[in-house]
C-alpha atoms as a PDB file:
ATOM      1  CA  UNK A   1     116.357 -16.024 -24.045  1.00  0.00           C
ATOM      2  CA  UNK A   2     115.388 -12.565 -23.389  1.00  0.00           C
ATOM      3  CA  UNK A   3     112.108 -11.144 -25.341  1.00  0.00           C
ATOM      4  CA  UNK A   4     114.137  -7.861 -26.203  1.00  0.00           C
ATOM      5  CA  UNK A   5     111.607  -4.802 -26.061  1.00  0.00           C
ATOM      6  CA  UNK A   6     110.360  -5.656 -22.955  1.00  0.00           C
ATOM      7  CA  UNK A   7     112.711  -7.580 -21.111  1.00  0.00           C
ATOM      8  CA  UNK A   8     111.116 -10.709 -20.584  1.00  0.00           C
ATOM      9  CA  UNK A   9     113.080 -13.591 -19.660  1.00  0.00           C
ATOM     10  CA  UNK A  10     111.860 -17.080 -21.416  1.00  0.00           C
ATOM     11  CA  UNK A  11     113.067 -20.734 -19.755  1.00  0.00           C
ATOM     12  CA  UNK A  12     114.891 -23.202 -21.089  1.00  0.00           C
ATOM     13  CA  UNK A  13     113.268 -26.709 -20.568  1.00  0.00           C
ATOM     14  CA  UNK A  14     116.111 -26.924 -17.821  1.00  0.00           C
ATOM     15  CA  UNK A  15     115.833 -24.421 -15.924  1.00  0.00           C
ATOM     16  CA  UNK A  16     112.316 -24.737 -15.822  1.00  0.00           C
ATOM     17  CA  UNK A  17     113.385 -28.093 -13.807  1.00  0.00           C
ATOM     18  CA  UNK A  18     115.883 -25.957 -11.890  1.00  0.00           C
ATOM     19  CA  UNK A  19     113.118 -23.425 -11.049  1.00  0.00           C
ATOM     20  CA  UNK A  20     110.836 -26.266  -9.934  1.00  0.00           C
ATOM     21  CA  UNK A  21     113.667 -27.435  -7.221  1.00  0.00           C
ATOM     22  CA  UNK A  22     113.694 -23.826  -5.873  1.00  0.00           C
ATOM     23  CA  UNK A  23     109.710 -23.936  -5.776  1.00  0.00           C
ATOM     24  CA  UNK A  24     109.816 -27.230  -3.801  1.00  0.00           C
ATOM     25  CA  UNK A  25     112.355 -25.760  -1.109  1.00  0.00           C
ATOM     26  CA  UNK A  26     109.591 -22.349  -0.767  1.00  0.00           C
ATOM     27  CA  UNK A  27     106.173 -25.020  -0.736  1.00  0.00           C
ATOM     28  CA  UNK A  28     108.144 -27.300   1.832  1.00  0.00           C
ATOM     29  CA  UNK A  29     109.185 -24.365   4.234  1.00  0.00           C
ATOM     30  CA  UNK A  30     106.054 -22.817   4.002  1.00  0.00           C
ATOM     31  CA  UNK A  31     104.493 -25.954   4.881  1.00  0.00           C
ATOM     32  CA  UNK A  32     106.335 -26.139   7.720  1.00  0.00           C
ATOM     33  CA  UNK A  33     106.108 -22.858   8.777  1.00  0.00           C
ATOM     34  CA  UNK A  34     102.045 -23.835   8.536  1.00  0.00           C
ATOM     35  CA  UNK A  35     102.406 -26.011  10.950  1.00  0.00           C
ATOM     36  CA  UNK A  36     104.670 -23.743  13.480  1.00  0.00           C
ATOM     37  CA  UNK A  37     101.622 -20.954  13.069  1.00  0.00           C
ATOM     38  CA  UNK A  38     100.501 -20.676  16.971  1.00  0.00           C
ATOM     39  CA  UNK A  39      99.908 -18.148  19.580  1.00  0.00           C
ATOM     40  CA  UNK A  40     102.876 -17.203  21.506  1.00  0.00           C
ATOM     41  CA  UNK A  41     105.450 -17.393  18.683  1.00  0.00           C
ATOM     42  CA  UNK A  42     107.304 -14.205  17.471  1.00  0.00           C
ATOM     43  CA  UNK A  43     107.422 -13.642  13.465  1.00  0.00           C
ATOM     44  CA  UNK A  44     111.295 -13.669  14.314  1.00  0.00           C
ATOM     45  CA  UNK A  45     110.968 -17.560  15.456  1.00  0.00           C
ATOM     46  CA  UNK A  46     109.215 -18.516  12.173  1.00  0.00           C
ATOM     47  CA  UNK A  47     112.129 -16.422  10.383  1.00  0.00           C
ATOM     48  CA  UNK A  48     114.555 -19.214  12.039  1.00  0.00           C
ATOM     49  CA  UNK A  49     112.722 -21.998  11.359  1.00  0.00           C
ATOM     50  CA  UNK A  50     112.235 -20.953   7.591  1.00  0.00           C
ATOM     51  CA  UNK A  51     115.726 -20.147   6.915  1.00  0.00           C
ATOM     52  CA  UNK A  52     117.073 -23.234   8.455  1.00  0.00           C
ATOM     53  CA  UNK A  53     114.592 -24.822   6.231  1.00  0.00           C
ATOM     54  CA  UNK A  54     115.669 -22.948   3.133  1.00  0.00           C
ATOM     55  CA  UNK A  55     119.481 -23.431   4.145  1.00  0.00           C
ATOM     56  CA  UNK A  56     119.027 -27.223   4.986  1.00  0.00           C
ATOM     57  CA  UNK A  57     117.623 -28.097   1.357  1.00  0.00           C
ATOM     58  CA  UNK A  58     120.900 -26.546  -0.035  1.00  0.00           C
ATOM     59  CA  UNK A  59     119.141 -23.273  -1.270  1.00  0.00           C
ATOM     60  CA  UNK A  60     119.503 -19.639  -0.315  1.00  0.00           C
ATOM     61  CA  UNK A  61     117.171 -17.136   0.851  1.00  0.00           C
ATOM     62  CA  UNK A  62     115.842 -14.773  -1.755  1.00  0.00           C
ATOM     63  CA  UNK A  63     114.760 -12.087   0.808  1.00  0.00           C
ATOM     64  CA  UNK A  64     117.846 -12.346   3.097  1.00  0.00           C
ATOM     65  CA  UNK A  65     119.940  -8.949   2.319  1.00  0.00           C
ATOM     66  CA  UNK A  66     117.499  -8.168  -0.998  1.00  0.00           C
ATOM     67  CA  UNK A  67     117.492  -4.516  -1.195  1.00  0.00           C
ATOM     68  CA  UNK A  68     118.889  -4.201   2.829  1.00  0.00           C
ATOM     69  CA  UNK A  69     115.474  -6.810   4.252  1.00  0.00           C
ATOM     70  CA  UNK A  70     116.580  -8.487   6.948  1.00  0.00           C
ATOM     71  CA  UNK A  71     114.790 -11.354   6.805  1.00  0.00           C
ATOM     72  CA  UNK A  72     114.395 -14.665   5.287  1.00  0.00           C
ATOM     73  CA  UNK A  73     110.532 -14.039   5.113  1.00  0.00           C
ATOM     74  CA  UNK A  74     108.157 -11.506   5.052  1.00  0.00           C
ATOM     75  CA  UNK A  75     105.586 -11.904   7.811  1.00  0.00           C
ATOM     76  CA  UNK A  76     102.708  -9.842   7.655  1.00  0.00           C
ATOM     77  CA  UNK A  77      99.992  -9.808  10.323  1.00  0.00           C
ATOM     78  CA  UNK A  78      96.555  -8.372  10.373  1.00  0.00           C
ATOM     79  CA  UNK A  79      96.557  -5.130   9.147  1.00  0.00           C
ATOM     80  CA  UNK A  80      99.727  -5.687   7.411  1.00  0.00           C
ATOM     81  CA  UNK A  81      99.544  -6.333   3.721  1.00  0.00           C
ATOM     82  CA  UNK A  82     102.925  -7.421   2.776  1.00  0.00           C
ATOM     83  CA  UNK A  83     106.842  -6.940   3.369  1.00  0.00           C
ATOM     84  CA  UNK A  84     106.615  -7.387   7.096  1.00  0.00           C
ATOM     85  CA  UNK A  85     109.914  -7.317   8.811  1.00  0.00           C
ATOM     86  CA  UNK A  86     109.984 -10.538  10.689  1.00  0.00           C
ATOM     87  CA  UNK A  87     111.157  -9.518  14.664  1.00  0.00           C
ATOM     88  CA  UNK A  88     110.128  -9.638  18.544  1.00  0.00           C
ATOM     89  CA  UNK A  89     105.992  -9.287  17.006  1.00  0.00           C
ATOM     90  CA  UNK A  90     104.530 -12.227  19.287  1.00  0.00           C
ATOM     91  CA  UNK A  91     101.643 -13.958  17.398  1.00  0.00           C
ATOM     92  CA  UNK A  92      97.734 -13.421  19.393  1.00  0.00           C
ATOM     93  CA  UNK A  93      94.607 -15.876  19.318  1.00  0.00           C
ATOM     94  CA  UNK A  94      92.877 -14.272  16.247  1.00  0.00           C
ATOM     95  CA  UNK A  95      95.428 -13.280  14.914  1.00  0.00           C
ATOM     96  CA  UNK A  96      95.593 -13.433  10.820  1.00  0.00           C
ATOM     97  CA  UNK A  97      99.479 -13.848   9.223  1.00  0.00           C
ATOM     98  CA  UNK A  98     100.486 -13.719   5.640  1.00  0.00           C
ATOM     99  CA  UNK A  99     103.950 -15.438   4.861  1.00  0.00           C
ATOM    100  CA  UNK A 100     105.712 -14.871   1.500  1.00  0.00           C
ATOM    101  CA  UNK A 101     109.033 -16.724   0.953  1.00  0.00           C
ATOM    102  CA  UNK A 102     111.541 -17.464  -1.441  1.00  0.00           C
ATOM    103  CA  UNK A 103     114.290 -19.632  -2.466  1.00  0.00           C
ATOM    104  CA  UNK A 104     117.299 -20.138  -4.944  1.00  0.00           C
ATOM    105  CA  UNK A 105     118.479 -22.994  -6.347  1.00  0.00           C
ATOM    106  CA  UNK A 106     121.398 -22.859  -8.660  1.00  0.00           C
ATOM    107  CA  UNK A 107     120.863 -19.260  -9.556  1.00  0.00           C
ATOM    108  CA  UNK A 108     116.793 -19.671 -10.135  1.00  0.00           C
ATOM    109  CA  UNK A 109     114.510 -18.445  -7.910  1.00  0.00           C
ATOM    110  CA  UNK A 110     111.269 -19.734  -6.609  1.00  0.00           C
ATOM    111  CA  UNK A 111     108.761 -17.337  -4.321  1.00  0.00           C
ATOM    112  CA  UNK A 112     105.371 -17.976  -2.696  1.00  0.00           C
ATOM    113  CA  UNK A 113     102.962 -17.325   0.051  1.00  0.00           C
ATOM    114  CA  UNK A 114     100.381 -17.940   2.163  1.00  0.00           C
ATOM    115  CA  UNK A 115      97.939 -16.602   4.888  1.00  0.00           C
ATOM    116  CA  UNK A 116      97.825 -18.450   8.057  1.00  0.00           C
ATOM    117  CA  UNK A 117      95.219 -18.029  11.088  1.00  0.00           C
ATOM    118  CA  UNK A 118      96.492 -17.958  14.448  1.00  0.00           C
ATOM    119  CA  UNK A 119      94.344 -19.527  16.510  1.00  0.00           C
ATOM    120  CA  UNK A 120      90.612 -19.396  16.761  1.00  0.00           C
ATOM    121  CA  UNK A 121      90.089 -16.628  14.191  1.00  0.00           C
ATOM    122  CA  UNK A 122      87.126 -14.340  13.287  1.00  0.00           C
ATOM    123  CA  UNK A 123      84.961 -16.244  10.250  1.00  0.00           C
ATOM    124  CA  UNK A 124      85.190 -12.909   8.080  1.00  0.00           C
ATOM    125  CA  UNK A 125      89.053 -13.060   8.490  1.00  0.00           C
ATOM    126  CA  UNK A 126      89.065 -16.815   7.103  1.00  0.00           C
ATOM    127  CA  UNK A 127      86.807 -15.223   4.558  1.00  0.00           C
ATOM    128  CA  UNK A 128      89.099 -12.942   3.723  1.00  0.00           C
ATOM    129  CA  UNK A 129      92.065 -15.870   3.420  1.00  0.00           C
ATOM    130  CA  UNK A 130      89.884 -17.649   1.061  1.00  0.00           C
ATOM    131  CA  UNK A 131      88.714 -15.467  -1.150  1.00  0.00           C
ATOM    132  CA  UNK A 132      92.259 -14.542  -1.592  1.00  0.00           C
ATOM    133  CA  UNK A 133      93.485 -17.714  -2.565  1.00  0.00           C
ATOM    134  CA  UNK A 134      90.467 -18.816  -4.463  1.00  0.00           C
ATOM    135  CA  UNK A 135      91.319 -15.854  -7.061  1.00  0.00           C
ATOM    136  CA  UNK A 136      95.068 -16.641  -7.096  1.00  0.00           C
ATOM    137  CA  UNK A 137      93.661 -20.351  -8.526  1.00  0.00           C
ATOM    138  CA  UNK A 138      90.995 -18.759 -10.818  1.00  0.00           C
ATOM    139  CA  UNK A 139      94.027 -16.852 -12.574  1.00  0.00           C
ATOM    140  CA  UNK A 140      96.086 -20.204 -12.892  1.00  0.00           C
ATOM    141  CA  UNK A 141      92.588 -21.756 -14.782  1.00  0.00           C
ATOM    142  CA  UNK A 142      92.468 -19.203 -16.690  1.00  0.00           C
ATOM    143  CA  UNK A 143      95.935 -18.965 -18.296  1.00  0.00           C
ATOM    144  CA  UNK A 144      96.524 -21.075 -21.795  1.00  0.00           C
ATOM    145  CA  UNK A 145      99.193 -20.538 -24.239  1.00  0.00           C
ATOM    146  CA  UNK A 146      98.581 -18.288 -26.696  1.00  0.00           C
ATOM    147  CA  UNK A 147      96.228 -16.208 -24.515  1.00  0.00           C
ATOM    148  CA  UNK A 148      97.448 -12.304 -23.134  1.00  0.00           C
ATOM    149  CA  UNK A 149      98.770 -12.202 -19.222  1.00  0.00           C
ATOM    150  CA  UNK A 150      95.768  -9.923 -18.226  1.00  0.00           C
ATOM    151  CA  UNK A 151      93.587 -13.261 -18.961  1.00  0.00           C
ATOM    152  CA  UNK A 152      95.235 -14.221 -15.543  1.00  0.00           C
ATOM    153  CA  UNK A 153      94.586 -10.441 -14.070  1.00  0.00           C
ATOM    154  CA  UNK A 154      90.265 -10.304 -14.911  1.00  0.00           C
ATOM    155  CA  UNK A 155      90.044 -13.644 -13.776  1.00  0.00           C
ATOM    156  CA  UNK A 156      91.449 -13.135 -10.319  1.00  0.00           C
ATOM    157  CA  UNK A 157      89.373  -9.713  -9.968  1.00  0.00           C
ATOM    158  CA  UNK A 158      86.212 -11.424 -11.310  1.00  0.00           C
ATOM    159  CA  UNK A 159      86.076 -13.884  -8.526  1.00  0.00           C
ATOM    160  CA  UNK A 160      87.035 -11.156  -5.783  1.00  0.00           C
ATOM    161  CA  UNK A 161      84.096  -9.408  -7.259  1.00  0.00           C
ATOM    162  CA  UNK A 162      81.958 -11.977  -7.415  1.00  0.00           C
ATOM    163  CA  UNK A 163      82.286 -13.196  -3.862  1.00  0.00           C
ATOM    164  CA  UNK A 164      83.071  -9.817  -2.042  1.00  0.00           C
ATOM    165  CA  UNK A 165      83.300  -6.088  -2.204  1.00  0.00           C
ATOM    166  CA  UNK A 166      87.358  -6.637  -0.460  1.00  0.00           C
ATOM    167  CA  UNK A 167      89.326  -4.152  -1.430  1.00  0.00           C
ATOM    168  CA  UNK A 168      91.686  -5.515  -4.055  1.00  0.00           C
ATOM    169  CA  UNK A 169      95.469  -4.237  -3.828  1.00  0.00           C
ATOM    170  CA  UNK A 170      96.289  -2.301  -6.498  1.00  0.00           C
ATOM    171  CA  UNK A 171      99.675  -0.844  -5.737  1.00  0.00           C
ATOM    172  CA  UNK A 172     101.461  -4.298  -5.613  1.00  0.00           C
ATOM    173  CA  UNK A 173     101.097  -6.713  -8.144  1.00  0.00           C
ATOM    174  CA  UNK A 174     102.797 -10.425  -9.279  1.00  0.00           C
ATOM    175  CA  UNK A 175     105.985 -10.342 -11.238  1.00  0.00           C
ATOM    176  CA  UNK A 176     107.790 -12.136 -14.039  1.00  0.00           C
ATOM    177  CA  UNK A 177     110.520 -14.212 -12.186  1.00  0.00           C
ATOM    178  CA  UNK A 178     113.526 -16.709 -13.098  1.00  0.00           C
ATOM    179  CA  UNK A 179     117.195 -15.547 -12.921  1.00  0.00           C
ATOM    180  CA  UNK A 180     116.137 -12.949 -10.549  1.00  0.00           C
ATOM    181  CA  UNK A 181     113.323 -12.631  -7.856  1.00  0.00           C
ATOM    182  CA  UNK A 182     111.727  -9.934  -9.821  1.00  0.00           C
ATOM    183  CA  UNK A 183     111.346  -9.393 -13.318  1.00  0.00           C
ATOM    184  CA  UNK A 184     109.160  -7.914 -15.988  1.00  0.00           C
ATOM    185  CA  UNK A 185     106.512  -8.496 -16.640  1.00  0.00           C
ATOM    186  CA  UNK A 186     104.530  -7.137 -13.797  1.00  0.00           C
ATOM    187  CA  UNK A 187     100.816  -9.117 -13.350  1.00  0.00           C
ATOM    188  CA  UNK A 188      98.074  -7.210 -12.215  1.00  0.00           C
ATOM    189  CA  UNK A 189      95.570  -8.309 -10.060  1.00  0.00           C
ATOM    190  CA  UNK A 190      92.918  -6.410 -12.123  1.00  0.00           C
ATOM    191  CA  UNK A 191      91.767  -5.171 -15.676  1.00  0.00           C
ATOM    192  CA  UNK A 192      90.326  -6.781 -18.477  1.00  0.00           C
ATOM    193  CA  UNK A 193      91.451  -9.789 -20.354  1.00  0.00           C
ATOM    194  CA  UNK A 194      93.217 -10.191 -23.595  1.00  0.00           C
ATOM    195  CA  UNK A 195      96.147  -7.731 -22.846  1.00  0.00           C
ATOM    196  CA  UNK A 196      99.561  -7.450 -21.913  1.00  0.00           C
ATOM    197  CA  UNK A 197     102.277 -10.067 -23.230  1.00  0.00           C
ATOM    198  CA  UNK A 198     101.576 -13.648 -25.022  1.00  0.00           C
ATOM    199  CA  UNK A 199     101.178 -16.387 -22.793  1.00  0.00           C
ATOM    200  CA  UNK A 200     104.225 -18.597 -23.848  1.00  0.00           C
ATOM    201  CA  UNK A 201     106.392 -21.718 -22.903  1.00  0.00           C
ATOM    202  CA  UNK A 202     109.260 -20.983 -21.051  1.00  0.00           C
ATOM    203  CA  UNK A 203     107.410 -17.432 -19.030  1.00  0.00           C
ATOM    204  CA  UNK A 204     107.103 -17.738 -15.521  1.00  0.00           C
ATOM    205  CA  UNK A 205     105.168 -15.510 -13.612  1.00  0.00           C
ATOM    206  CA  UNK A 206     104.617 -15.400  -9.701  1.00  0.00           C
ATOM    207  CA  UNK A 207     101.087 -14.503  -9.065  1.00  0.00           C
ATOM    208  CA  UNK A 208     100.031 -12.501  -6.057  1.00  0.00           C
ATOM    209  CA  UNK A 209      96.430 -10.825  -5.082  1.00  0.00           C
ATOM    210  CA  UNK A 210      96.759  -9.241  -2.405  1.00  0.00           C
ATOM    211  CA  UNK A 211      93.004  -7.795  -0.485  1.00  0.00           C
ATOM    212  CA  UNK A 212      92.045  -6.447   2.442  1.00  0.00           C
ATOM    213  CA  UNK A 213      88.507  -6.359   4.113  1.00  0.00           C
ATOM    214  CA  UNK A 214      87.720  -2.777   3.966  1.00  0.00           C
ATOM    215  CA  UNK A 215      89.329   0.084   1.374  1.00  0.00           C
ATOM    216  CA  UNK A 216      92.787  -1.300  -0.851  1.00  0.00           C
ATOM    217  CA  UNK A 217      94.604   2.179   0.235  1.00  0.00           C
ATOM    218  CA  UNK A 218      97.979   1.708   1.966  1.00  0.00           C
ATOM    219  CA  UNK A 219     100.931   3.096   2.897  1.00  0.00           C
ATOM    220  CA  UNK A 220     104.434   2.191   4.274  1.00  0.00           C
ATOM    221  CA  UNK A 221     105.462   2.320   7.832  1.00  0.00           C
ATOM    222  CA  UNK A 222     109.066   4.443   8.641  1.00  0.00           C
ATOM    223  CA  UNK A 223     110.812   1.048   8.477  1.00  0.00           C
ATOM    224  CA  UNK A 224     110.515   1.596   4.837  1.00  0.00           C
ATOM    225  CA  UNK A 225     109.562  -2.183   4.321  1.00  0.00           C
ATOM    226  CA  UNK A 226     106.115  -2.858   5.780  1.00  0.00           C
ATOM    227  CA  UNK A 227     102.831  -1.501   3.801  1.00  0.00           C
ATOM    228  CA  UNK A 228      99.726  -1.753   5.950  1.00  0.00           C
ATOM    229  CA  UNK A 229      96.061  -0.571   5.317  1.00  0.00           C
ATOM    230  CA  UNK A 230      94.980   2.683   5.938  1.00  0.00           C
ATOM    231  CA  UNK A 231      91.666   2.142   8.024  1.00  0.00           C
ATOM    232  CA  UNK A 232      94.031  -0.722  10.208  1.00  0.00           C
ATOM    233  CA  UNK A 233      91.212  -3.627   8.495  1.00  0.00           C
ATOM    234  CA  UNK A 234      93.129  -7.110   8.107  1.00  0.00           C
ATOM    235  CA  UNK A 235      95.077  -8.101   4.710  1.00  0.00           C
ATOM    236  CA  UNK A 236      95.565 -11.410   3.256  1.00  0.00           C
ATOM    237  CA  UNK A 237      98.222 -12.354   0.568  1.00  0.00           C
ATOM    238  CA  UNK A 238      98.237 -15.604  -1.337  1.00  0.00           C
ATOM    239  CA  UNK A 239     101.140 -16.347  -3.682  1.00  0.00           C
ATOM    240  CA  UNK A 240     102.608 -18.913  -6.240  1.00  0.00           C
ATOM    241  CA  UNK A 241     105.213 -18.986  -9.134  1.00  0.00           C
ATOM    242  CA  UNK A 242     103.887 -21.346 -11.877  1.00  0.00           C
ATOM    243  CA  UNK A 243     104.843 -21.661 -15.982  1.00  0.00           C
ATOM    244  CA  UNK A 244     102.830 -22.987 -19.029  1.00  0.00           C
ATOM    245  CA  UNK A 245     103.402 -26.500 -20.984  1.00  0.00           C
ATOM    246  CA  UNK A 246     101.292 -27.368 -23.364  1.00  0.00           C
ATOM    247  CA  UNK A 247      99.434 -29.996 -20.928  1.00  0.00           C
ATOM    248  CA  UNK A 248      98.118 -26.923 -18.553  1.00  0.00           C
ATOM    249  CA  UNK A 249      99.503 -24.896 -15.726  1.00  0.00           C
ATOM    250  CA  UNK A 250     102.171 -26.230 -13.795  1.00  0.00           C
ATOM    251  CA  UNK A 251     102.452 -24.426 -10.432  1.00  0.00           C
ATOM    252  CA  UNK A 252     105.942 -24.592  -9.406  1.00  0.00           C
ATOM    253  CA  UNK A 253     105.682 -24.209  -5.920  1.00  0.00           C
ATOM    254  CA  UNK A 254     103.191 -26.093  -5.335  1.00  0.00           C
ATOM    255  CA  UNK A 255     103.761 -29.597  -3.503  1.00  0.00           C
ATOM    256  CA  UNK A 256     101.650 -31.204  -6.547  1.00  0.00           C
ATOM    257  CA  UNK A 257     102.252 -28.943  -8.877  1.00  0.00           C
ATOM    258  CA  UNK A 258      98.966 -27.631  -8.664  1.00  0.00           C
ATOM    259  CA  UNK A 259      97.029 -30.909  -9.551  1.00  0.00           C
ATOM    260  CA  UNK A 260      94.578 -30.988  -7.039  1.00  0.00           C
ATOM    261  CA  UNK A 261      93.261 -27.512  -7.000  1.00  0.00           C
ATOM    262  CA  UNK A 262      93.305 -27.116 -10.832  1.00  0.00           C
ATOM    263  CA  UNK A 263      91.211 -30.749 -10.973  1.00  0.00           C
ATOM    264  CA  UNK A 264      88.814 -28.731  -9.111  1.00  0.00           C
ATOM    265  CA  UNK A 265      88.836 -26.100 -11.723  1.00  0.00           C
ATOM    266  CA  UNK A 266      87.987 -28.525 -14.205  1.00  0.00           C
ATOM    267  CA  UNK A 267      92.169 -27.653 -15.387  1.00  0.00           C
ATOM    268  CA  UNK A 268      95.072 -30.136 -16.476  1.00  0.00           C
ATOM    269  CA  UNK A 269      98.132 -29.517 -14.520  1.00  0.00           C
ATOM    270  CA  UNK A 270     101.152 -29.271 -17.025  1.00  0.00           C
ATOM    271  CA  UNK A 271     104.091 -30.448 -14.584  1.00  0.00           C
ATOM    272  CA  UNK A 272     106.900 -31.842 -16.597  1.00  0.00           C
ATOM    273  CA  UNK A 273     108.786 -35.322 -15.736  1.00  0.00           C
ATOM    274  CA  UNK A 274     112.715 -35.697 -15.280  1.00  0.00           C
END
């Protein structure tokens, strides 16, 4: 069903379930691209290994050919924020790399990522990495049927600001996603709550913060693909694609569902059974 005037697309029960199995394919590969993380391997190495991954599970790349990317990731490091061309880059000690994926299963699409120290890495960077992901789980908490998407937005800018002074991204944000990789409605990483769209069954939204340790501006490199900051200070991107039930959050690609890190929130997790 599509929410006509703004072109929201809202799940069936079922393909909630198929969106899960896409999710699963994007937590497992990133999981195992955790685990490849090292110095001495090139971003284009970790592109193998994930699309093998991807392929292996019976799914298909989301990024592979999207828009003319050439890879089955993005692979961002240091002072790249996101859409990283993965290549011949050759990972350093201290180095800091953000990995965004995605998956389709049966026509639905899963995406999410994660920022991954290389090494022995500089305490601010895994700072940096934290904060990040911290706020991504602070906007999960925060979301409740009924309730406006910007609910998720203040809550992951609240923690940034209560823990830092990063710089939080402002020209990317999450996205609506299902049928397609991207979809309205976007999700801000900022602005105050009770705005934007109804929170309701069936929406799924991938959500994204994206911050960097010194100023938020950007710009794109002449590949036309990767955005890095302007004063060359380190980026970190944390991502997941999660829906609503009426039991809580349930984070799609997560390996759990999101049950242990909404526990700590004090949050139900809302995944559905077969």
């Amino acid at each position: 069903m599509i929410f006509r005037d703004r072109g929201i697309e809202i799940k069936t029960r079922e393909q909630i379930i198929s969106m899960r199995a896409a999710g699963l394919v994007v937590g497992r590969t990133l999981e195992l691209l955790r685990g490849e993380v090292r110095p001495g391997i090139s971003t284009g190495e970790l592109d193998k290994i994930a699309e093998d991954s991807i392929r292996s599970a019976g799914a298909s790349p989301s990024f592979k050919g999207y828009h003319g990317f050439t890879g089955s990731i993005c692979a961002s490091v240091n002072e790249e924020i996101v859409h990283g061309i993965p290549g011949d880059r050759v990972l350093q000690e201290g180095d800091l790399i953000s990995i965004d994926c995605g998956a389709i299963v049966d026509g639905w699409h899963g995406d999410a990522a994660i920022t991954v120290p290389v090494g022995a890495v500089d305490p601010a960077l895994l700072d940096l990495a934290r904060v990040c992901e911290e706020s991504m789980w602070r906007g999960f908490a925060a979301a409740k049927l009924g309730g406006r998407l910007t609910d998720i937005s203040a809550a992951v800018e609240q923690h940034v600001r209560a823990q830092s002074n990063y710089g939080i991204v402002t020209d990317f944000v999450g996205h609506g996603i299902g049928s397609a990789m991207h979809q309205p409605p976007n999700v801000p990483n900022y602005g105050k709550p009770g705005r934007g769209p109804k929170l309701v069954e069936g929406l799924a939204l991938a959500v994204e913060p994206m911050l960097t340790l010194g100023k938020q501006d950007n710009h794109t490199l002449d590949d036309d693909w990767t955005v890095v900051t302007d004063d060359g200070q380190a980026s970190a991107h944390t991502e997941h694609t999660f829906t609503l039930t009426p039991q809580g959050p349930w984070i799609l690609t997560a390996l759990d569902g999101g049950e242990a890190k909404l526990a700590e929130l004090g949050v139900s997790c809302g995944a559905l059974t077969d």
